[in-house]
Protein backbone atom coordinates (compact mmCIF):
# COMPACT_ATOMS: atom_id res chain seq x y z
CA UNK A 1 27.86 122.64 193.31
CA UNK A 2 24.70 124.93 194.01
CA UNK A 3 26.85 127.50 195.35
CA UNK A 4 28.86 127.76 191.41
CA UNK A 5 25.65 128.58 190.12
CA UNK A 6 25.69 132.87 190.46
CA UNK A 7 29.70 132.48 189.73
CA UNK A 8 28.43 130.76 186.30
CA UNK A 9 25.36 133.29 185.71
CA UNK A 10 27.87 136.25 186.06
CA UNK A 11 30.68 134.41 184.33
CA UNK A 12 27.96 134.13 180.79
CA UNK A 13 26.49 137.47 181.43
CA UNK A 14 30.67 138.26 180.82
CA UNK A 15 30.92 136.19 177.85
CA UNK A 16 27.76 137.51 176.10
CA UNK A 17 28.94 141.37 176.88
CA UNK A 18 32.22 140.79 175.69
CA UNK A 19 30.45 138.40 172.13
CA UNK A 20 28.15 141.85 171.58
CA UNK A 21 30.80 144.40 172.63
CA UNK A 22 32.94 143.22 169.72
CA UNK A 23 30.50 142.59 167.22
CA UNK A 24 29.93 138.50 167.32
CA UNK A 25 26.46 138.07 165.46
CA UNK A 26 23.79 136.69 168.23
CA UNK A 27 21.07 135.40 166.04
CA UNK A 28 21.24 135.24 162.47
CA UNK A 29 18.02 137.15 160.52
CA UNK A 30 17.04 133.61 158.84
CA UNK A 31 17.47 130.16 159.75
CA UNK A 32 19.40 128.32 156.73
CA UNK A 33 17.97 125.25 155.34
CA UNK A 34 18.68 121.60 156.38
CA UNK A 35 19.98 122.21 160.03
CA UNK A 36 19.12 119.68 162.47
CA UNK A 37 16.36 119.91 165.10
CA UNK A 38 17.15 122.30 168.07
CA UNK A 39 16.27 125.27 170.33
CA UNK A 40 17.58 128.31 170.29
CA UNK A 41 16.21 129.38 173.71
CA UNK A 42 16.41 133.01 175.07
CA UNK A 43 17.70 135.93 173.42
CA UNK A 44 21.30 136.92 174.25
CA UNK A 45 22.21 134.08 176.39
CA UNK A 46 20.29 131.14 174.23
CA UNK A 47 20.98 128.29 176.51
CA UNK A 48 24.26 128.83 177.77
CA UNK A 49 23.42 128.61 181.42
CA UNK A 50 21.53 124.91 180.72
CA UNK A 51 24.40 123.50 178.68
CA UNK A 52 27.10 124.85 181.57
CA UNK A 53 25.57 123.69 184.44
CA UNK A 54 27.63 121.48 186.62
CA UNK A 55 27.71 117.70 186.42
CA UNK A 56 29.33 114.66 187.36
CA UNK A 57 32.16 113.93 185.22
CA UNK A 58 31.34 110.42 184.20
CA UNK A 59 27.96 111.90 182.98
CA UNK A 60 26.69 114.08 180.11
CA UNK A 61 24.49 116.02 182.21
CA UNK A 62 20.81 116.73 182.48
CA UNK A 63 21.14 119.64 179.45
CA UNK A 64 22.57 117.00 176.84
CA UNK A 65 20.65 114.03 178.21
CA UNK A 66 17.29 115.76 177.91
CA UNK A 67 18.65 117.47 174.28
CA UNK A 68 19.47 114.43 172.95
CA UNK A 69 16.48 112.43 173.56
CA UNK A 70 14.35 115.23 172.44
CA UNK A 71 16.49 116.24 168.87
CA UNK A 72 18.91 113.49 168.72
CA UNK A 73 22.88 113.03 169.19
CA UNK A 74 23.18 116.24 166.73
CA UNK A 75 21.05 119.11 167.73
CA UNK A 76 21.02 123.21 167.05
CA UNK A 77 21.39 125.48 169.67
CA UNK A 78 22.27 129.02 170.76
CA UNK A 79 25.64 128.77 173.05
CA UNK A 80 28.14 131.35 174.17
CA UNK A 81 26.33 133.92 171.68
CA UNK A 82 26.26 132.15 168.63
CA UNK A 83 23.84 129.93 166.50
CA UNK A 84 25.82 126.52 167.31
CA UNK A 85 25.67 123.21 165.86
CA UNK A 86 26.50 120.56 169.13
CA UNK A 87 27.34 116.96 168.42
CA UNK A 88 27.20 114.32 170.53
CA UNK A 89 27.68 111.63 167.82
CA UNK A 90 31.15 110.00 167.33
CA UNK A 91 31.19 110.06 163.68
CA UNK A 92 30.50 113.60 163.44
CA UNK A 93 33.24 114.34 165.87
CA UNK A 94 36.36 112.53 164.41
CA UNK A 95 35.28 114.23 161.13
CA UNK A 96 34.89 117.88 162.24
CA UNK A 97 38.65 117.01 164.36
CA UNK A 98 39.69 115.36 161.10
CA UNK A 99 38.80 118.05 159.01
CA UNK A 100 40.93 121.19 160.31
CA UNK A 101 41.69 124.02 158.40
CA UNK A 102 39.80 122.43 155.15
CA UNK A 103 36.02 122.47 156.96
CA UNK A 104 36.48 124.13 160.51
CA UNK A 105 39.00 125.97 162.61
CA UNK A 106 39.43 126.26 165.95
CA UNK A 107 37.18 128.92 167.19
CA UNK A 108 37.29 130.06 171.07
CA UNK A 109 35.96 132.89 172.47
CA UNK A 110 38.23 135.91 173.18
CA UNK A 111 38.99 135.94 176.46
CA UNK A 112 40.16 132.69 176.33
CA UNK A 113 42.67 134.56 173.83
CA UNK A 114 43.24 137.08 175.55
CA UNK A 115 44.31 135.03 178.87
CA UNK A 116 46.32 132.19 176.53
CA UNK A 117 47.89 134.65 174.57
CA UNK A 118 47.32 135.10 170.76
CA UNK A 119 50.02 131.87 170.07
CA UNK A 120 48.96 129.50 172.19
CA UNK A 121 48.65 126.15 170.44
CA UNK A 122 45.07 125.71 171.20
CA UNK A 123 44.30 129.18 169.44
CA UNK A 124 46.95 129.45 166.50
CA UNK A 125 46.07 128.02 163.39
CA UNK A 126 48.03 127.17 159.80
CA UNK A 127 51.81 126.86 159.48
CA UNK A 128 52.26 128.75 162.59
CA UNK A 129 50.38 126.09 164.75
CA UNK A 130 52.07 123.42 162.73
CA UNK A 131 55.48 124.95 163.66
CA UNK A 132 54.97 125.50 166.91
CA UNK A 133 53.43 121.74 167.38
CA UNK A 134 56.23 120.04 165.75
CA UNK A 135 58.53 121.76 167.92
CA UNK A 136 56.71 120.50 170.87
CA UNK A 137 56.08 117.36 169.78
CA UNK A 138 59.55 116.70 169.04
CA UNK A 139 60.40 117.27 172.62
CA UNK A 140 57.77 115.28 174.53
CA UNK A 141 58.94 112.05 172.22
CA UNK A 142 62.64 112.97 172.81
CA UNK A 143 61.89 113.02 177.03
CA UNK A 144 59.44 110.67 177.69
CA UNK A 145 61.89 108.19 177.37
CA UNK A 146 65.39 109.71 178.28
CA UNK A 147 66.60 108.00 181.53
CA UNK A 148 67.91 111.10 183.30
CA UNK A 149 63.26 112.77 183.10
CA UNK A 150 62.21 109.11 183.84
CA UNK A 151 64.52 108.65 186.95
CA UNK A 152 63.59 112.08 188.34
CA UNK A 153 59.72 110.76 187.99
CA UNK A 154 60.33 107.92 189.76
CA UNK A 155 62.27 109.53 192.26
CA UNK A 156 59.51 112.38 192.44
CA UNK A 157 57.01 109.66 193.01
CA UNK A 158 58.97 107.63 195.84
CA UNK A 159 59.44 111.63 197.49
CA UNK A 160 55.49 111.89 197.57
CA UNK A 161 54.13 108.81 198.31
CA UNK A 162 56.87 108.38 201.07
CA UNK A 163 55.60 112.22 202.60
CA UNK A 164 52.22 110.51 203.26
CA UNK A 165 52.99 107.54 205.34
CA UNK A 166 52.59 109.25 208.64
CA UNK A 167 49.46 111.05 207.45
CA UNK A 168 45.97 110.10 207.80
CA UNK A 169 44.52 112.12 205.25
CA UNK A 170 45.65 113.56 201.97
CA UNK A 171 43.94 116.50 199.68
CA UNK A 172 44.93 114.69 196.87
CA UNK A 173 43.78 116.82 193.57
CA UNK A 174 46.08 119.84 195.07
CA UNK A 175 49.05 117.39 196.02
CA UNK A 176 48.60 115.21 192.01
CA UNK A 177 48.96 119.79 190.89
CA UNK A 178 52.34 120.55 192.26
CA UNK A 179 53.32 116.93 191.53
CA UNK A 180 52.78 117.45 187.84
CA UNK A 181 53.69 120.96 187.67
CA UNK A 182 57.24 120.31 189.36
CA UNK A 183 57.97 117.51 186.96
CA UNK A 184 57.17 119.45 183.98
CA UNK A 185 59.54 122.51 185.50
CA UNK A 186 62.81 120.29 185.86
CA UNK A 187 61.62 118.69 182.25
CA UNK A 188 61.66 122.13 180.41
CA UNK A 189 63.39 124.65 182.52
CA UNK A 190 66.13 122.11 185.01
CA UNK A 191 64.42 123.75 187.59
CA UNK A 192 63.99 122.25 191.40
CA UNK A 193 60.85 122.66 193.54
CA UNK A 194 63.54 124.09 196.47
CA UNK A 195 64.21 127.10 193.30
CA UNK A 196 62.87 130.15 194.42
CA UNK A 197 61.81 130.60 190.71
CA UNK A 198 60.01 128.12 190.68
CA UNK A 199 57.88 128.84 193.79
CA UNK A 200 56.95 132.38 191.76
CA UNK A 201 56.36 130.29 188.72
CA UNK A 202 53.90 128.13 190.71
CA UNK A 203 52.06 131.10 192.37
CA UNK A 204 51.70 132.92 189.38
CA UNK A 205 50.16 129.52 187.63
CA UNK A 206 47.56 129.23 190.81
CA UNK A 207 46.19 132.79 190.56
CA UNK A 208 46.50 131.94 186.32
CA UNK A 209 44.52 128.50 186.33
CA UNK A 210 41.95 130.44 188.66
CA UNK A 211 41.15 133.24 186.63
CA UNK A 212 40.93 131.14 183.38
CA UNK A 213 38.06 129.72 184.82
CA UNK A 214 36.42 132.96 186.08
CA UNK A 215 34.48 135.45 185.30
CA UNK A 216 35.94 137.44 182.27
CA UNK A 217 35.72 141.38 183.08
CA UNK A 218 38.79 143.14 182.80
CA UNK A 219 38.51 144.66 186.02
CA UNK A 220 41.31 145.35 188.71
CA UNK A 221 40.78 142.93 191.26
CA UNK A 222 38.49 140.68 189.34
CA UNK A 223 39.65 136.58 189.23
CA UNK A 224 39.70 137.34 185.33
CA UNK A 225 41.95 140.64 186.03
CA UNK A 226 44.77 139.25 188.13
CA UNK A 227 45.07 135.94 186.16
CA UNK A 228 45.88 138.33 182.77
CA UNK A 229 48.44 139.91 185.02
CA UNK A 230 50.05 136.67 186.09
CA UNK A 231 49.95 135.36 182.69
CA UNK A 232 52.38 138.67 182.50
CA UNK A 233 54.41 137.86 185.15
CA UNK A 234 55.07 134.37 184.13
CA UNK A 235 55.88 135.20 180.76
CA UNK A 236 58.46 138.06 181.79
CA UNK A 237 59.72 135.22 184.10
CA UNK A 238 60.51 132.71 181.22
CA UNK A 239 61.42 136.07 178.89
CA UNK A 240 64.12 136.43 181.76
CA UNK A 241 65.08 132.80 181.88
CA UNK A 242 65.79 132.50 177.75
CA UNK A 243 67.40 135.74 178.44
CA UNK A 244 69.98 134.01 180.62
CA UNK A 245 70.39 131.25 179.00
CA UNK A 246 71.48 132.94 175.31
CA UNK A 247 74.04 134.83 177.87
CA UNK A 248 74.94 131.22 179.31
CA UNK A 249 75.63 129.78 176.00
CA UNK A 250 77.70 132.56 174.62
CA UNK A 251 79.97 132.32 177.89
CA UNK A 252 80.07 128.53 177.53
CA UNK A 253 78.71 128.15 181.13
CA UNK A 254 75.55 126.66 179.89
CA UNK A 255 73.73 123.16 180.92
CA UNK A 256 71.24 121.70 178.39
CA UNK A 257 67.82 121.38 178.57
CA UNK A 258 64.79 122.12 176.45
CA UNK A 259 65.25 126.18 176.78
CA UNK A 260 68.32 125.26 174.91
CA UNK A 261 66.79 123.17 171.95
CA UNK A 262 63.80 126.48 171.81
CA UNK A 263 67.04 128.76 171.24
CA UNK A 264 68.30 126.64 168.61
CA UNK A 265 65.62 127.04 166.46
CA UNK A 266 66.37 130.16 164.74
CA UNK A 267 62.21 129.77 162.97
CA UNK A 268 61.25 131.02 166.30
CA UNK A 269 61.16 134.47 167.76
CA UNK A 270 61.31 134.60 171.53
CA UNK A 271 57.81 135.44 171.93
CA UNK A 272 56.85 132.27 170.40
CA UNK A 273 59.38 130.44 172.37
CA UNK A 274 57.49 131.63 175.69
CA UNK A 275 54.46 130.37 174.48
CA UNK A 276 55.01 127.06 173.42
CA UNK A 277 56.95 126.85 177.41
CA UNK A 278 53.38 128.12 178.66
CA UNK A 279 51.74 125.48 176.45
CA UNK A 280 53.11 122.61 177.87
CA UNK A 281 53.51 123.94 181.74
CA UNK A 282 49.98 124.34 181.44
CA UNK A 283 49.37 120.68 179.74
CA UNK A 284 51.22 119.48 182.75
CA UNK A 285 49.78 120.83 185.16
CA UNK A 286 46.41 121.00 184.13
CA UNK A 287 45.28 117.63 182.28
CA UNK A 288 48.23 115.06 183.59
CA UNK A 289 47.12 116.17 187.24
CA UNK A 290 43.44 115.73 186.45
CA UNK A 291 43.72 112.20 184.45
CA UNK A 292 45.58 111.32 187.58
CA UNK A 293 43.32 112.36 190.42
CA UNK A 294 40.57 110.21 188.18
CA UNK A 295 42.05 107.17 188.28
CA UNK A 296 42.69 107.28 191.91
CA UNK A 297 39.41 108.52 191.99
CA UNK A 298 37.66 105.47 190.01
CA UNK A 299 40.03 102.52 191.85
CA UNK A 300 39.06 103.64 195.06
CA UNK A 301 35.55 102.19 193.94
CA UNK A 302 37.17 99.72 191.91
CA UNK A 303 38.05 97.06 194.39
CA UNK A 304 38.54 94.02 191.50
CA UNK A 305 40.90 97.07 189.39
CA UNK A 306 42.81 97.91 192.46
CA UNK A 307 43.75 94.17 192.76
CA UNK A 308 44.73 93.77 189.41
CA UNK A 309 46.52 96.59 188.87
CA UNK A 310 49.04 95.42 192.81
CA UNK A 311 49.35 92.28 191.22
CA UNK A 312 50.73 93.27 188.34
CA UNK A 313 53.19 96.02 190.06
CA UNK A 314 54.17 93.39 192.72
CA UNK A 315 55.36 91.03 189.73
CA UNK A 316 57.64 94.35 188.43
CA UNK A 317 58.48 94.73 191.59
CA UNK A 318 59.88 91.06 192.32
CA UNK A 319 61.94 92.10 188.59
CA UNK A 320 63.55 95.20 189.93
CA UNK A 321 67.41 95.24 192.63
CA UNK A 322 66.59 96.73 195.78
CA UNK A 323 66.74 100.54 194.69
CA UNK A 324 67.05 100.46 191.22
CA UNK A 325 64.70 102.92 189.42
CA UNK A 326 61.90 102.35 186.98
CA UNK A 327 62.68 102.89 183.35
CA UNK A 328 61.16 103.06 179.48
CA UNK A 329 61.52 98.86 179.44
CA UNK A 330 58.80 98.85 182.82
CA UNK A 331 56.66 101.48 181.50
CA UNK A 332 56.07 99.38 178.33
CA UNK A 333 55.18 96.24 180.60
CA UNK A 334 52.36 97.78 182.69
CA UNK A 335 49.64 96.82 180.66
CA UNK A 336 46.90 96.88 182.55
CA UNK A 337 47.81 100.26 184.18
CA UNK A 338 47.48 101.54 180.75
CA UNK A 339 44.38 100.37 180.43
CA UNK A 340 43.25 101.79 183.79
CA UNK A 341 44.34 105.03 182.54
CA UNK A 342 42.79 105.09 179.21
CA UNK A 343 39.71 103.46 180.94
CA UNK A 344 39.57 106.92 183.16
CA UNK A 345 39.87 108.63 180.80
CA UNK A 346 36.72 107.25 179.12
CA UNK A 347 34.51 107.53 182.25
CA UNK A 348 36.18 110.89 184.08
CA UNK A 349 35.68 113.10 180.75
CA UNK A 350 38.62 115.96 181.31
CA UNK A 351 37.96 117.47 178.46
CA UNK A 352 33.82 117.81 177.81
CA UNK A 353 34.04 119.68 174.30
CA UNK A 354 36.06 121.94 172.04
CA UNK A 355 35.32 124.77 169.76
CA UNK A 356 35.06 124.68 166.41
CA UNK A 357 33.83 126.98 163.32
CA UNK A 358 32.53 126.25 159.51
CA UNK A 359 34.32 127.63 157.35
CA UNK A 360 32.01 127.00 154.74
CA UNK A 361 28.82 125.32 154.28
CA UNK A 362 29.51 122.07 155.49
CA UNK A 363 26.95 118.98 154.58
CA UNK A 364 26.64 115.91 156.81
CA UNK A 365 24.61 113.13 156.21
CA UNK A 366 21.24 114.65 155.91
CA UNK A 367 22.14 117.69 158.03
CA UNK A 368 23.86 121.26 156.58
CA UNK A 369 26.35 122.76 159.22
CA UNK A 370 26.05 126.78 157.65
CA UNK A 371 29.04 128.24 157.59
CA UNK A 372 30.05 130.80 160.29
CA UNK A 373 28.40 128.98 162.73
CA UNK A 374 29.88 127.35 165.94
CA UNK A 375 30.43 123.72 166.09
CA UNK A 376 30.84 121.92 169.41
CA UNK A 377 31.73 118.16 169.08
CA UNK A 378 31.34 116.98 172.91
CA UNK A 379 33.76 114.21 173.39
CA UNK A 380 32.44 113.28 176.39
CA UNK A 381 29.20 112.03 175.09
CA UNK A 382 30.34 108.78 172.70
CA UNK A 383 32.51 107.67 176.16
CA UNK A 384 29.41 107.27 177.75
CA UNK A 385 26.97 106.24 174.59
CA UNK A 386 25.76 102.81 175.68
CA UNK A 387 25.96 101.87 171.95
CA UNK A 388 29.04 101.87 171.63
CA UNK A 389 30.48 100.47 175.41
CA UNK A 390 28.88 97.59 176.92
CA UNK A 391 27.55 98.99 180.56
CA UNK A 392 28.95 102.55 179.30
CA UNK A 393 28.86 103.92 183.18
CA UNK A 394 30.97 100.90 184.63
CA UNK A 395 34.89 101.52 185.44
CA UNK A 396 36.20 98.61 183.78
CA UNK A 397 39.86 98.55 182.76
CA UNK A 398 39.57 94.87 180.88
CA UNK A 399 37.42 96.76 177.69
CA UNK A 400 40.81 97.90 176.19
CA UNK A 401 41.70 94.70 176.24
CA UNK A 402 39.91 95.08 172.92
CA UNK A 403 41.46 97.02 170.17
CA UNK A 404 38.21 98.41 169.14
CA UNK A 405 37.55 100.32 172.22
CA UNK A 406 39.99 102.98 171.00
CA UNK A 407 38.53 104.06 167.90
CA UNK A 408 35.61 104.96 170.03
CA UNK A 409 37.33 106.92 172.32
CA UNK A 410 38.61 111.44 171.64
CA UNK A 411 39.60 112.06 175.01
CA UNK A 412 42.41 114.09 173.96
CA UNK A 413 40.21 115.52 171.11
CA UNK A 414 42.17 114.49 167.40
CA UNK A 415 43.29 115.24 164.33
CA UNK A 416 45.42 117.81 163.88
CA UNK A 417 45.59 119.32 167.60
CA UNK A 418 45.40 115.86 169.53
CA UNK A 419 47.05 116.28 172.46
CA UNK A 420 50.63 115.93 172.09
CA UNK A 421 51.69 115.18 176.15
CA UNK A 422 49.10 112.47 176.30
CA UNK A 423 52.55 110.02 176.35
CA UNK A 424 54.34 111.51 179.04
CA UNK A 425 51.45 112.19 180.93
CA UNK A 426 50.22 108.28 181.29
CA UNK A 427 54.09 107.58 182.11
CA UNK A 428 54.29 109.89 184.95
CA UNK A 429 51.00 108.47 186.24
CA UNK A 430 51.84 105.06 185.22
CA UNK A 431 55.46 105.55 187.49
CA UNK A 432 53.47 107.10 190.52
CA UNK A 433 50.69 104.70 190.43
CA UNK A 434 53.65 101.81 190.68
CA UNK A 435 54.55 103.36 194.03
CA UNK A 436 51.38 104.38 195.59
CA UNK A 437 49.32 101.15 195.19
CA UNK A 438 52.51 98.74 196.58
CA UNK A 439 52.65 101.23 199.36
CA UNK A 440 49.04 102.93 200.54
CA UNK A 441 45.45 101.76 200.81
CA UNK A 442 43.11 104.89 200.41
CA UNK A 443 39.15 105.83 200.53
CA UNK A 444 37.23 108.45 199.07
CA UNK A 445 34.36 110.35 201.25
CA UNK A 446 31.41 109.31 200.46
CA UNK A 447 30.10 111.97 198.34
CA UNK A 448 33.51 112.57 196.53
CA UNK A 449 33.02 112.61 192.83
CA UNK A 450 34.66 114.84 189.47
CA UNK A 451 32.69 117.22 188.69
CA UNK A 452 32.37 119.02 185.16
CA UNK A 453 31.53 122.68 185.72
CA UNK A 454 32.73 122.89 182.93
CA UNK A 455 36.79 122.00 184.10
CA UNK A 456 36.97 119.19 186.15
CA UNK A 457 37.26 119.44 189.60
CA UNK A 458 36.00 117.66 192.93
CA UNK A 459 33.60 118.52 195.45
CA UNK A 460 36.16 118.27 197.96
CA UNK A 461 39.48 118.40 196.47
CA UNK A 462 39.49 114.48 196.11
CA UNK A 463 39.95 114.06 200.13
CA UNK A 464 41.73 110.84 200.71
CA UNK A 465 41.86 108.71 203.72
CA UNK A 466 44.89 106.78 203.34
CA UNK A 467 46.96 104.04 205.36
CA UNK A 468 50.35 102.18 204.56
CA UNK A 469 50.72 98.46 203.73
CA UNK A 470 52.44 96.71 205.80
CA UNK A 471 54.80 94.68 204.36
């Protein structure tokens, strides 16, 4: 990932411009008393370009590795230009996640607000974060288990896997994308891949999902530039979709789905009704795609997992009339897939860290975490801490077996903004997985691996080279 090194230079000479342009304090004039060890490295950029270096995913990198040995799991630095507190100790974590909007607050840079929009759920904070959660959580839990979403899954699924069995090779991170993406559009918006609107809505999320992770300079023709723009477009196109729909429903012409349950709840204003849509298209598409390109990832070099998991699909299978599709009853039987997914989830990492602010002087244990200054928890690190998982770096689905493991676990971060598709993402994986293993063998190249730079992603788009089982 050599070759991502000037793209990250220029993309934190961006960050720091925009931190000073708007007045974000880069060093404070005195330390304060009873912070942990640290360095504060070079003025401006402190060591922003160490700590986003690229990585494998199922590591902490050489920044936190050589950090922690030298100051410990909790350590000062000087990231994203700010005096930052990072934490790579689990206890530390849950209680900074635990202790929203009474301690910290989520704290992101702006042009992450300015290319989420100022109510995304990840920014927002108070009752209006609380609304607009509840209303999403309340229809994820509703779905995830309503017949009509789980039979287009499986049928998705069977479409996919079934595309593949005259192919040879598969770019499989870009395929597990649309896959995601397309089941979240019929979820929200009963829209069809073969929709026109949907095609737009895709193409506007590519050139969206690239710029997020770009350089951000407002400049026309910049990465950064055109994703703001088709952040625009997509939310005129959803503006234009609730639009219709209130038209539908006062014609009585209208069919249900979750556009209709947004305009029912007269709490919201429209523009809030786009966003929380965005929200969980981008969920969809973003972390359900990359939890599932992991654990194809980590059973190709999983023989022993591989076997276990066909074995336990071929019993559901031998359960299940010719044809009939999967439903809630099956999902809650596949045991061990669940712990393959939560178990790559522990070694892939999506998520490497969050951002957090004091909002007060904040003591732990012996350390003081000043307020106004940037906390990063890095829930990456206690998945990998040897100290708390036997043979940390080793896929190994039986762990979960163990109640315990999961207290020891954040990948979806906690507290109050846990991740509230984490459900429905495992089932669509969990469906897809039941069809792909019965079906195809597969291979990675050998120098395939997730990479943290810092969004995951794979050195060559997760090439696979796959081949059907015969029956």
């Amino acid at each position: 990932m050599a070759a991502f090194l000037p793209l990250i230079c220029t993309l934190l000479l961006g960050i720091v411009f925009i931190f000073k342009f708007f007045g974000i304090s880069i060093f404070k004039e005195k330390s304060p008393t009873g912070l942990p060890n640290g360095n504060m490295g070079w003025p401006l950029i402190g060591e922003t370009l160490g700590f986003l270096k690229s990585h494998n995913s199922n590591s902490i990198g050489t920044f936190l590795q050589e950090h922690c040995s030298r100051y410990g799991r909790i350590f000062k630095s000087h990231l994203f230009g700010r005096p930052t507190i990072v934490s790579c100790d689990l206890e530390l974590n849950i209680f900074i996640l635990q202790n929203e909007g009474r301690l910290f607050q989520s704290s992101y840079p702006k042009p992450v607000h300015d290319i989420l929009g100022k109510l995304s759920m990840m920014l927002v904070s108070g009752e209006i974060h609380k609304k607009l959660r509840s209303i999403a959580v309340s229809f994820i839990n509703a779905s995830k288990s309503r017949p009509d979403f789980l039979h287009y899954v499986d049928n998705s699924s069977i479409s996919l896997v079934d595309s593949w069995k005259s192919k040879r090779q598969v770019f499989f991170f870009k395929e597990a994308k649309e896959f995601t993406f397309y089941i979240m559009l019929k979820n929200l918006l009963n829209m069809d891949p073969e929709d026109s609107v949907a095609a737009k809505i895709l193409e506007d999320f590519l050139t969206f999902m690239k710029g997020f992770v770009s350089l951000p300079l407002q400049i026309p023709g910049t990465a950064y530039a055109k994703a703001v723009k088709a952040r625009r477009r997509i939310s005129l196109t959803l503006q234009d979709i609730i639009m219709k729909k209130r038209e539908n429903m006062m014609s009585g012409t209208n069919a249900r789905d979750f556009v209709d349950e947004l305009l029912a709840e007269v709490c919201l204003n429209d523009e809030e009704r786009v966003s929380i849509l965005l929200d969980l298209l981008l969920a969809g598409y973003e972390t359900t795609s990359g939890l599932l390109a992991l654990v194809v990832y980590f059973l190709a070099h999983s023989p022993s997992s591989l076997q276990s998991l066909q074995e336990e699909h071929q019993v559901l299978r031998k359960t299940k009339k010719e044809g009939e599709p999967l439903n809630w009853e099956d999902y809650k039987k596949m045991e061990f897939t669940s712990h393959v997914i939560n178990e790559a989830l522990r070694c892939g990492n999506l998520v490497k860290f969050v951002h957090r602010e004091a909002l007060k002087d904040v003591q732990f244990k012996e350390y003081v975490i000043p307020g106004g200054w940037q906390v990063l928890p890095i829930l990456s690190a206690p998945h990998l801490d040897p100290s708390l998982h036997q043979h940390s770096l080793e896929f190994n689905p039986w762990r979960w077996a163990d109640p315990s493991t999961n207290r020891k676990v954040t990948p979806y971060g906690g507290g109050l903004r846990i991740c509230p598709g984490t459900e429905i993402g495992k089932l669509e994986i969990a469906f897809f997985l039941h069809h792909f293993v019965l079906n195809l063998r597969w291979k990675t190249e050998v120098d395939e691996s997730p990479i943290l730079c810092p969004y995951l992603d794979f050195k060559r788009g997760l090439v696979l080279e796959i081949e059907q089982i015969e029956e």
